[in-house]
C-alpha atoms as a PDB file:
ATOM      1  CA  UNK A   1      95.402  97.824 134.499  1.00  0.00           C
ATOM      2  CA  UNK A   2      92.961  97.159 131.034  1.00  0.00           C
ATOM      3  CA  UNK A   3      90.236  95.210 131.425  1.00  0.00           C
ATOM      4  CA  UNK A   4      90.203  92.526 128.685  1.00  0.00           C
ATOM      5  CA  UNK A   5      87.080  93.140 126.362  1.00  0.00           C
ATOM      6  CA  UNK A   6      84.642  90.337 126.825  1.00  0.00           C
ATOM      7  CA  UNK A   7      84.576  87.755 124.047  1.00  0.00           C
ATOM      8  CA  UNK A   8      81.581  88.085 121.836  1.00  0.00           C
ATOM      9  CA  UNK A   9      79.060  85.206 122.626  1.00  0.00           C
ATOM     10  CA  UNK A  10      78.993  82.579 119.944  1.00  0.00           C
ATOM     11  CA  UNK A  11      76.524  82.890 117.231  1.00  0.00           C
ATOM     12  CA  UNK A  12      73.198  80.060 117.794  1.00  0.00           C
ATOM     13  CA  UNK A  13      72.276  78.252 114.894  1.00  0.00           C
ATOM     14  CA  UNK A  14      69.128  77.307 113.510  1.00  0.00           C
ATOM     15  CA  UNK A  15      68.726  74.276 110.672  1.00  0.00           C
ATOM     16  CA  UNK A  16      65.629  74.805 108.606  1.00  0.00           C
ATOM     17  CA  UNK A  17      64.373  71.664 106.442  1.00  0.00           C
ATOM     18  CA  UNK A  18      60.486  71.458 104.619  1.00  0.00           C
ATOM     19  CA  UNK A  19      59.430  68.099 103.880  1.00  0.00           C
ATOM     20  CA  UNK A  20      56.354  66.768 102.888  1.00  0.00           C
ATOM     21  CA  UNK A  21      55.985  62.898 102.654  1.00  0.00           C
ATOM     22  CA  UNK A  22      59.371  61.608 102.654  1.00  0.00           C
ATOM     23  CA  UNK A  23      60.205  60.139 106.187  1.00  0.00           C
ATOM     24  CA  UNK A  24      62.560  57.706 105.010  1.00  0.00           C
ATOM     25  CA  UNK A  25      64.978  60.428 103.569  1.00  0.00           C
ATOM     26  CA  UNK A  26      64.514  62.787 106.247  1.00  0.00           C
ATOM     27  CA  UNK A  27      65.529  60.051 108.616  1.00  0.00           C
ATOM     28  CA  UNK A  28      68.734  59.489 107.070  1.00  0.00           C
ATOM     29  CA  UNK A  29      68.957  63.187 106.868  1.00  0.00           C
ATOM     30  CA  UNK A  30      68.934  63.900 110.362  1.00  0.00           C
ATOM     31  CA  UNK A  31      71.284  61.180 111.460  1.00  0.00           C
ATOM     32  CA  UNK A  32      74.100  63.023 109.565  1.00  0.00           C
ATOM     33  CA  UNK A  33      72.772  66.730 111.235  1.00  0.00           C
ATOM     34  CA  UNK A  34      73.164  64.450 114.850  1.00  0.00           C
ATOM     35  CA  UNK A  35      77.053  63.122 113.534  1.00  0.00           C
ATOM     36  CA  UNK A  36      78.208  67.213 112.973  1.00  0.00           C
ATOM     37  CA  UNK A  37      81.129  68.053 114.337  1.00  0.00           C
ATOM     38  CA  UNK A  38      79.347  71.905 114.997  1.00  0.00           C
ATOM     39  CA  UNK A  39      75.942  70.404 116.621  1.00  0.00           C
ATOM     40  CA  UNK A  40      72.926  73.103 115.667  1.00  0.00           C
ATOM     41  CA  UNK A  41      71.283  74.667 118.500  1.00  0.00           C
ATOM     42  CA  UNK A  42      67.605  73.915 116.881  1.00  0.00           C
ATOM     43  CA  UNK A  43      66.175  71.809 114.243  1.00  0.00           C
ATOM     44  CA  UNK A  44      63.514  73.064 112.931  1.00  0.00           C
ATOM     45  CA  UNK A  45      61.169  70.588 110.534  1.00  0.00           C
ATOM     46  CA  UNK A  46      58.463  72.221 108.500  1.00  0.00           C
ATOM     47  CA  UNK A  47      56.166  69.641 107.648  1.00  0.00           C
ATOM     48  CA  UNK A  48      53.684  70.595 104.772  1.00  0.00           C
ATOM     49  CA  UNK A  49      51.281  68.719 105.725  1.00  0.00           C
ATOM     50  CA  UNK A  50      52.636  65.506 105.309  1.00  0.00           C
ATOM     51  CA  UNK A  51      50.468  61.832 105.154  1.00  0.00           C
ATOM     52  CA  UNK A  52      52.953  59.854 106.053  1.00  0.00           C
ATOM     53  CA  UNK A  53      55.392  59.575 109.218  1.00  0.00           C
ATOM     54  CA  UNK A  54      57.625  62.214 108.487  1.00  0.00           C
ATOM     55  CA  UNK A  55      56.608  64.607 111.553  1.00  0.00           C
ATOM     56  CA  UNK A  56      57.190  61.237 113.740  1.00  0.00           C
ATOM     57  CA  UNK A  57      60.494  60.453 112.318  1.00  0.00           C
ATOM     58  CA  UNK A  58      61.436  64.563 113.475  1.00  0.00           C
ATOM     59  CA  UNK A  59      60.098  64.177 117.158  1.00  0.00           C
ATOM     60  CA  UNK A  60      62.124  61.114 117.529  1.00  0.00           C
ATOM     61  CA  UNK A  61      65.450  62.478 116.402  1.00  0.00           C
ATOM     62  CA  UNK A  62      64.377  65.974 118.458  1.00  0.00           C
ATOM     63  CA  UNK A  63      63.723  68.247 115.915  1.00  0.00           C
ATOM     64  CA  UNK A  64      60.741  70.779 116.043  1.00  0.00           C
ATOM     65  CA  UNK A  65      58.141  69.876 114.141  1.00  0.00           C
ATOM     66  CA  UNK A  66      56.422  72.988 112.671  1.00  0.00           C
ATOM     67  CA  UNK A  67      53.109  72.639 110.681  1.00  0.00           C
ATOM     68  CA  UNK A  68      52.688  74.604 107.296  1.00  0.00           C
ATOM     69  CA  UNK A  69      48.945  73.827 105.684  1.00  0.00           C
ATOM     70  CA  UNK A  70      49.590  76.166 102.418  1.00  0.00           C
ATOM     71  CA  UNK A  71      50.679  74.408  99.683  1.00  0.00           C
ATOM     72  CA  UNK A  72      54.873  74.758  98.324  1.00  0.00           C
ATOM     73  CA  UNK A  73      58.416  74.788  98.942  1.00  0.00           C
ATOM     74  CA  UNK A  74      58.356  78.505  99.122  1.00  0.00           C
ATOM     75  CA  UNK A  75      55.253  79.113 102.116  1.00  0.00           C
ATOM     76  CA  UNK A  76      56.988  75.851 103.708  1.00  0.00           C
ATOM     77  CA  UNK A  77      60.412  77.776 103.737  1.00  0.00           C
ATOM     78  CA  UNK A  78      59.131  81.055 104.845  1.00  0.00           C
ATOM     79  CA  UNK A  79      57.489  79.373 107.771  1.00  0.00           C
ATOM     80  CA  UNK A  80      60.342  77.549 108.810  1.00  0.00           C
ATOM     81  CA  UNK A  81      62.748  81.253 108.982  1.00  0.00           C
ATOM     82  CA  UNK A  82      59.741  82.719 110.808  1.00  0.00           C
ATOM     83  CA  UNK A  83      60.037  80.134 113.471  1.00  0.00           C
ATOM     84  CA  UNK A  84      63.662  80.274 113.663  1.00  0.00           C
ATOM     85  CA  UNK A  85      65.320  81.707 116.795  1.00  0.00           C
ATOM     86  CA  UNK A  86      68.815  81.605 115.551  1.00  0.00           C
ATOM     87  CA  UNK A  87      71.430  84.477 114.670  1.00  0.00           C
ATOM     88  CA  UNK A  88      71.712  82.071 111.798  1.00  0.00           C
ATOM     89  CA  UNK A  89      69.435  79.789 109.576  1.00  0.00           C
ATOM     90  CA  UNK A  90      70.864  77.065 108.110  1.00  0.00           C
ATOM     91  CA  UNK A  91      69.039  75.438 104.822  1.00  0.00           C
ATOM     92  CA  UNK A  92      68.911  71.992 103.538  1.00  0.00           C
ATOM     93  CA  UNK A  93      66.433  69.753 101.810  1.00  0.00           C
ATOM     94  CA  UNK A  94      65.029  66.725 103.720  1.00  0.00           C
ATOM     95  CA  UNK A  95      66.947  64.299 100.909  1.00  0.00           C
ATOM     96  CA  UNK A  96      70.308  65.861 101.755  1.00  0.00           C
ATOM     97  CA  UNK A  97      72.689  64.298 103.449  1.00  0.00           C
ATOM     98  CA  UNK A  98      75.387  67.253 104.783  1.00  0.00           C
ATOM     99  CA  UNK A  99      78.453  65.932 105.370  1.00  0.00           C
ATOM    100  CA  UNK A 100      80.308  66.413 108.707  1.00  0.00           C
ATOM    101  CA  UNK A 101      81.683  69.348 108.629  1.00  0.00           C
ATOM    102  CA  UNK A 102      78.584  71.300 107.321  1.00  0.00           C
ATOM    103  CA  UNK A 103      77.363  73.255 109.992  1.00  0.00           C
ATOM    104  CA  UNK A 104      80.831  74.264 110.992  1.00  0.00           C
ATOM    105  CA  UNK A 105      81.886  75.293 107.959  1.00  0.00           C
ATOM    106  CA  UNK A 106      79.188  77.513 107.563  1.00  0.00           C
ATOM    107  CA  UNK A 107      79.516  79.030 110.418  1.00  0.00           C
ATOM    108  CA  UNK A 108      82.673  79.695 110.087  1.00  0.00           C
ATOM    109  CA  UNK A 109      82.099  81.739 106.834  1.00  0.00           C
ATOM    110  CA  UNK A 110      79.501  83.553 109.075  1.00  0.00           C
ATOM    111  CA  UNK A 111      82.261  84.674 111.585  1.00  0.00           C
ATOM    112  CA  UNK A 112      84.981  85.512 109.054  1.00  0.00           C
ATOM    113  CA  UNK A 113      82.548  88.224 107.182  1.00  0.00           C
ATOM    114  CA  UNK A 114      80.093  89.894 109.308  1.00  0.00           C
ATOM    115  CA  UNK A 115      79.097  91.986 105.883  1.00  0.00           C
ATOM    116  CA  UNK A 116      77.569  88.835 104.423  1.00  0.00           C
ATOM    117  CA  UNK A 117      73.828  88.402 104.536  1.00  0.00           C
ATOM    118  CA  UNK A 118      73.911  85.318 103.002  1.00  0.00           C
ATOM    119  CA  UNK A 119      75.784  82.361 102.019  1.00  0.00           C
ATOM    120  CA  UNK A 120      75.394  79.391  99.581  1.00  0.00           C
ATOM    121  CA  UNK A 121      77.352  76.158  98.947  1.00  0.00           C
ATOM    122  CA  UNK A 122      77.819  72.906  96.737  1.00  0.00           C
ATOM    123  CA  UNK A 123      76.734  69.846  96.120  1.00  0.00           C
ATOM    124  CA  UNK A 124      77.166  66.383  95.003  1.00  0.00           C
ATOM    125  CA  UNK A 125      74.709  63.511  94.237  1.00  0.00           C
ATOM    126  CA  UNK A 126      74.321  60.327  96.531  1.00  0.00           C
ATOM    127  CA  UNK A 127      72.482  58.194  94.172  1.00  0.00           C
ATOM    128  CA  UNK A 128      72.183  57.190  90.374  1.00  0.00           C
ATOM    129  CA  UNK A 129      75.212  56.240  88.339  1.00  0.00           C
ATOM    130  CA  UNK A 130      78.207  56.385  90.379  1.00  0.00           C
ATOM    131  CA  UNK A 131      80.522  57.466  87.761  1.00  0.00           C
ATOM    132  CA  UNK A 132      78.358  60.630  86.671  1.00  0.00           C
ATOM    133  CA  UNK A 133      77.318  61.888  90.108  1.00  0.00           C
ATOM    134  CA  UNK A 134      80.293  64.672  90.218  1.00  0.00           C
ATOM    135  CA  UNK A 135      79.817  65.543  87.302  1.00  0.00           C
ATOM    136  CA  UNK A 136      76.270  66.001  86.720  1.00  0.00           C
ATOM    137  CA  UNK A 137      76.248  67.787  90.054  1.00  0.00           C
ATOM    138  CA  UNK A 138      78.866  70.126  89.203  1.00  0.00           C
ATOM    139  CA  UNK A 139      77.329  70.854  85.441  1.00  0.00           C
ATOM    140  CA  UNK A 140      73.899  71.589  87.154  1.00  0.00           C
ATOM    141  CA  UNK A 141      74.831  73.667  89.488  1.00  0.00           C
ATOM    142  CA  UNK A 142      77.737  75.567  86.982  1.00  0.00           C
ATOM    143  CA  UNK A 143      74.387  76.095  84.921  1.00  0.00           C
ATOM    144  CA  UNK A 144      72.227  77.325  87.617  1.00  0.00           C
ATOM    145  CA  UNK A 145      74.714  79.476  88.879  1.00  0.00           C
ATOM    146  CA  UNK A 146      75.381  81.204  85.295  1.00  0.00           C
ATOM    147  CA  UNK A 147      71.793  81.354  83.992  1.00  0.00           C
ATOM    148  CA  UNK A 148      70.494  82.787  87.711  1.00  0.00           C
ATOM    149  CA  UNK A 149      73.643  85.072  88.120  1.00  0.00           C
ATOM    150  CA  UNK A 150      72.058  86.709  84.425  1.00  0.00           C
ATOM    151  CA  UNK A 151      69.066  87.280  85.718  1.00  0.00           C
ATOM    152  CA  UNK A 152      69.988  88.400  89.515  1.00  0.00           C
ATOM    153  CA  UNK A 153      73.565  90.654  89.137  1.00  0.00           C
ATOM    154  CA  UNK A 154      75.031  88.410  91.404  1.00  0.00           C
ATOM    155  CA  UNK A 155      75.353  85.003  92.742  1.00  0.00           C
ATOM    156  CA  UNK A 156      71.941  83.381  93.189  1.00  0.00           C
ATOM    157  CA  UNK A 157      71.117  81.142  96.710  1.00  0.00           C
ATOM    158  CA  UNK A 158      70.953  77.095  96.373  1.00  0.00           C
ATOM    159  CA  UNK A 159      68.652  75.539  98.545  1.00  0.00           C
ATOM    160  CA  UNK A 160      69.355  72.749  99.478  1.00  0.00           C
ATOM    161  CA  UNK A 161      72.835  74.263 101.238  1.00  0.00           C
ATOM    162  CA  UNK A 162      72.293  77.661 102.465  1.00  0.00           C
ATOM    163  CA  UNK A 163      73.116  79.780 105.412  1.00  0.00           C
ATOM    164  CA  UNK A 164      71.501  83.573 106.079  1.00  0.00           C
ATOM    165  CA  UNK A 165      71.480  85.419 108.662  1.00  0.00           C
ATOM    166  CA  UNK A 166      68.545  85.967 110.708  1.00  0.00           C
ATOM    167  CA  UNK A 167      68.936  89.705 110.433  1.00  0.00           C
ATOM    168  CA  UNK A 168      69.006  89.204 106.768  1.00  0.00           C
ATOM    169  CA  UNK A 169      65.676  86.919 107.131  1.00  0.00           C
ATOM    170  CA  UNK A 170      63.552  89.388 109.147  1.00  0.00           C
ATOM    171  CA  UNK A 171      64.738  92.385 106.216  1.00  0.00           C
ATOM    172  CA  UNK A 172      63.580  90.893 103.423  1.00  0.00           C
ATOM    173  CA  UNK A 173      60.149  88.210 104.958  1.00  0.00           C
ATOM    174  CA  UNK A 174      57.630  90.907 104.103  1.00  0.00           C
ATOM    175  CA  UNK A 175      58.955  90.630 100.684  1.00  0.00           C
ATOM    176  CA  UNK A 176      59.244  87.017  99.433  1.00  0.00           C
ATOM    177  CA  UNK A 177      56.856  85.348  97.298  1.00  0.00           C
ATOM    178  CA  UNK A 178      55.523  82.791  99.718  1.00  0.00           C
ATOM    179  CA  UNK A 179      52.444  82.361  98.679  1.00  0.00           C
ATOM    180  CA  UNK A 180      53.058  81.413  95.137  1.00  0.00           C
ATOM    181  CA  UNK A 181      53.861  77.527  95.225  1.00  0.00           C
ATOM    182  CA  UNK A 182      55.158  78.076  91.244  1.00  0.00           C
ATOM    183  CA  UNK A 183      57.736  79.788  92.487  1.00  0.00           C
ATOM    184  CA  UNK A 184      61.107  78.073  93.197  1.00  0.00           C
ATOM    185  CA  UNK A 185      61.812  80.027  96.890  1.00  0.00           C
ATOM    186  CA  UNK A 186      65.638  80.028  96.873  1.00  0.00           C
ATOM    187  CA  UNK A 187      65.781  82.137  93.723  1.00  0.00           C
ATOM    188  CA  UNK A 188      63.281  84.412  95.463  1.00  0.00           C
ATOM    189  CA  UNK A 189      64.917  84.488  98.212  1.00  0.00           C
ATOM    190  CA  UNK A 190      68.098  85.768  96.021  1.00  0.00           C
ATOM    191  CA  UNK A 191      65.885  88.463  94.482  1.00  0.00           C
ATOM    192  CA  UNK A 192      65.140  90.035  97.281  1.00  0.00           C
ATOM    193  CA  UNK A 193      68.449  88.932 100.108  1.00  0.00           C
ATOM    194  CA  UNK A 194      70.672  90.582  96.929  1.00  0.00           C
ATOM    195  CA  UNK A 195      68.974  94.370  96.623  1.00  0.00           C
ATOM    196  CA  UNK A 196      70.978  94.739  99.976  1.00  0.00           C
ATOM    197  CA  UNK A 197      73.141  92.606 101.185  1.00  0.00           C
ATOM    198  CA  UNK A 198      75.940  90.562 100.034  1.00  0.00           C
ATOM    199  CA  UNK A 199      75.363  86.702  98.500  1.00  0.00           C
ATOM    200  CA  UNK A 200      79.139  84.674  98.728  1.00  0.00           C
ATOM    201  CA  UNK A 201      79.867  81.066  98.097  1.00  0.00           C
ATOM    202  CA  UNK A 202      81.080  78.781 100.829  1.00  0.00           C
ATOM    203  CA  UNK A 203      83.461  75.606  98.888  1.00  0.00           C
ATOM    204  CA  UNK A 204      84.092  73.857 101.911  1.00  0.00           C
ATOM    205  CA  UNK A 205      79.874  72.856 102.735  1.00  0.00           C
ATOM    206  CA  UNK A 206      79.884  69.875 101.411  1.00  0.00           C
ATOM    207  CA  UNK A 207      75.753  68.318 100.742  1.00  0.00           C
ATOM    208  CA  UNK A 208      74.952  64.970  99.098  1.00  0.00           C
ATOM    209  CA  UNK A 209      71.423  65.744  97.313  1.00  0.00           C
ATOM    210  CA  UNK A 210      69.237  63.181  95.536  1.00  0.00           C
ATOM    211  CA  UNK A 211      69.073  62.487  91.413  1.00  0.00           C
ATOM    212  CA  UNK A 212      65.668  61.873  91.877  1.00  0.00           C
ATOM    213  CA  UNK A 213      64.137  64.962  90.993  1.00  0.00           C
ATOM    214  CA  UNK A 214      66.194  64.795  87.707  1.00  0.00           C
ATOM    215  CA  UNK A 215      64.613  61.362  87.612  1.00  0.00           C
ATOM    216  CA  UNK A 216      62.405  61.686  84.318  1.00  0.00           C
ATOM    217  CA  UNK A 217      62.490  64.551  82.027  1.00  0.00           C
ATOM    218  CA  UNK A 218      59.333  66.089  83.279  1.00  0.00           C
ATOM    219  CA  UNK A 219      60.273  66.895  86.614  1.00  0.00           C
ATOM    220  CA  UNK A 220      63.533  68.300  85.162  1.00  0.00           C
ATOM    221  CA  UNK A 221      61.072  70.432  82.671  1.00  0.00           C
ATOM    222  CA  UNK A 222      59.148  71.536  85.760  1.00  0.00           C
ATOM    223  CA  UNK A 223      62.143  73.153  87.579  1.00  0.00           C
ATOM    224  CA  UNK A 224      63.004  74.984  84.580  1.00  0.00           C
ATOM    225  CA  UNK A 225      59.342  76.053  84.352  1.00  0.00           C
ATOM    226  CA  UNK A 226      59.818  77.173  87.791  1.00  0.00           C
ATOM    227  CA  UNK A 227      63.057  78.886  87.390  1.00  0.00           C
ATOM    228  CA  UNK A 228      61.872  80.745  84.212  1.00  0.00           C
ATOM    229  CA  UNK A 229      58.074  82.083  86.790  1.00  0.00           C
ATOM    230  CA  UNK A 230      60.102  83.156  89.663  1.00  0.00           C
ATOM    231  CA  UNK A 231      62.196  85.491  87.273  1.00  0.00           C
ATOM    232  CA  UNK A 232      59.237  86.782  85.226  1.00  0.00           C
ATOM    233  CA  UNK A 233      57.716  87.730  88.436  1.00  0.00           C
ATOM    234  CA  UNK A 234      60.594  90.358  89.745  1.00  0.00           C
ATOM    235  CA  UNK A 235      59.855  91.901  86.206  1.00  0.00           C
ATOM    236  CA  UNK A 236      59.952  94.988  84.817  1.00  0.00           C
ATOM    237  CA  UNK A 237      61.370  96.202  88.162  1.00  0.00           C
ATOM    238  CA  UNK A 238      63.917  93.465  88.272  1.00  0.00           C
ATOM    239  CA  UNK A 239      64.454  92.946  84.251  1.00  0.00           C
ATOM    240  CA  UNK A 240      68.632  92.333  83.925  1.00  0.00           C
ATOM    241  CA  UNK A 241      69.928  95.823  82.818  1.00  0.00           C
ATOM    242  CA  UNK A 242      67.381  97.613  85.092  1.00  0.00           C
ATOM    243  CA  UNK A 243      68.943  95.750  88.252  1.00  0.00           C
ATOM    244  CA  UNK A 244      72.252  95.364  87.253  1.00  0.00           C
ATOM    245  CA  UNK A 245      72.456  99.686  86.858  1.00  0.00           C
ATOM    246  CA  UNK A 246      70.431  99.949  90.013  1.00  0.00           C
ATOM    247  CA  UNK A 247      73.040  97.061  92.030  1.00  0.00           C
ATOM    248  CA  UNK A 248      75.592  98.687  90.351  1.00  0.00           C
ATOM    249  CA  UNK A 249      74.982 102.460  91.435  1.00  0.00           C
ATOM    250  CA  UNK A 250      74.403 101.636  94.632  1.00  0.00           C
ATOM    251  CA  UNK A 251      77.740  99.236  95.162  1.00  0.00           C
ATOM    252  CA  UNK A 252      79.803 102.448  93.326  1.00  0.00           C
ATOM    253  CA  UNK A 253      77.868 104.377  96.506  1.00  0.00           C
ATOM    254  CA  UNK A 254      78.795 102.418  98.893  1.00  0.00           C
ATOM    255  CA  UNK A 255      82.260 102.087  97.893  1.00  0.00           C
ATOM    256  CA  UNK A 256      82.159 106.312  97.839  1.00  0.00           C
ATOM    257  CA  UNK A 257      80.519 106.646 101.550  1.00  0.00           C
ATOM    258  CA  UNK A 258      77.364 108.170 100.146  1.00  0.00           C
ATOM    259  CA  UNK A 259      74.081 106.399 101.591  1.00  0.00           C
ATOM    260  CA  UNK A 260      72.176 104.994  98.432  1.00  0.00           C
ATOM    261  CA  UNK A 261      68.713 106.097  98.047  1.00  0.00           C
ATOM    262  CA  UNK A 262      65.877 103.961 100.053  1.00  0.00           C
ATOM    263  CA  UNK A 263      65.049 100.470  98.378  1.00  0.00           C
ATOM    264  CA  UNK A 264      62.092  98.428  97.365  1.00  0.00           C
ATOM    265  CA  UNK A 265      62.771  95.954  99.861  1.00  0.00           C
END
């Protein structure tokens, strides 16, 4: 008589979210991670060296607080995929609010395509002017996905609803530009996840994200400013046609069965 093969063990799942000084949104932000209909198996809060109660407001709702004294997004980041234990990380800003279904739904992109390294979703806004939160949301992120898909060869990584594997994480850490606070870290993180493995979209995450940084039309300029550094950066070694023939050789490879040629990263 066959034995039946042994079902392989779930995937754990760890949710990643830097915050510095903004308690009241990362409360609201973990009541809808503790309403998922897929509950994580850790919750992991970076705080970057907040003043106010924001590290509080995590112990309370059980998260793990993890301390990150250098300055930025992208060492803040970093820090929190270090500490992740995982087989995936899960991404989100501590202004989102995920909607129910999040975690699941990422996870069940993870399960459906084990050749994925990564994954990104959506987004629509929970504040400002109701009738232009859609589409606002949808034109920024149709924009950041065109202007960043130039740039990388492929679709870029959002952060503020993203999934990678931990495998993916631990290929590419020695490489990312954490140290840079300039830098915006989810285009980094594209750079570098995209050389080898593959970037899809998930349309089913759903994350409510704030106007606020959108607010005035400096902060907007500064995210551009950002977004224009962290490409400069990858350059000449990562200027468009020199990536998109090296991406594109080594995808015609793999489709052939011939091993590419060792990497940068």
């Amino acid at each position: 008589m066959q034995r039946a093969t042994p079902a392989a063990p779930e995937p754990t799942i760890s949710v990643v979210i830097p915050v510095k000084d903004d308690a009241a949104a990362l409360q609201r932000c973990l009541r809808a991670l503790a309403a998922q209909t897929l509950p994580a198996d850790e919750i992991i809060i970076v705080d970057n060296a907040s003043t106010d109660s924001s590290a509080d407001v995590a112990v309370r709702h059980g998260a793990r607080v993890v301390r990150c004294e250098d300055d930025g997004i992208p060492a803040a980041s970093a820090a929190g995929y270090d500490a992740a234990t995982g087989d995936v990380i899960l991404r989100l800003d501590a202004d989102g609010v995920p909607d129910p279904r999040w975690v699941e739904s990422a996870m069940a992109a993870c399960r459906r395509d084990p050749r994925v390294g990564a994954w990104t979703g959506g987004a629509h806004f929970v504040d400002g002017p109701r009738a232009l939160r859609r589409p606002l949301a949808t034109a920024y992120l149709l924009a950041y996905a065109l202007v960043c898909g130039v740039a990388l060869g492929h679709s870029p990584l959002f952060g503020s609803n993203l999934a990678l594997r931990r495998s993916t994480w631990l290929a590419v850490r020695e490489h990312v530009h954490r140290d840079d606070p300039a830098l915006h870290d989810d285009l980094d993180l594209a750079f570098h996840v995209g050389e080898r493995h593959r970037i899809r979209w998930i349309r089913s995450a759903g994350m409510g994200i704030s106007m606020r940084p959108f607010g005035n039309g400096r902060s907007f300029l500064r995210r551009i400013t950002a977004g224009f550094r962290t490409v400069v950066v990858h350059w000449p070694e990562d200027f468009p046609p020199v990536r998109w023939v090296r991406l594109g050789l080594r995808r015609a490879l793999h489709r052939l069965g011939v091993p590419a040629p060792g990497a940068r990263r």
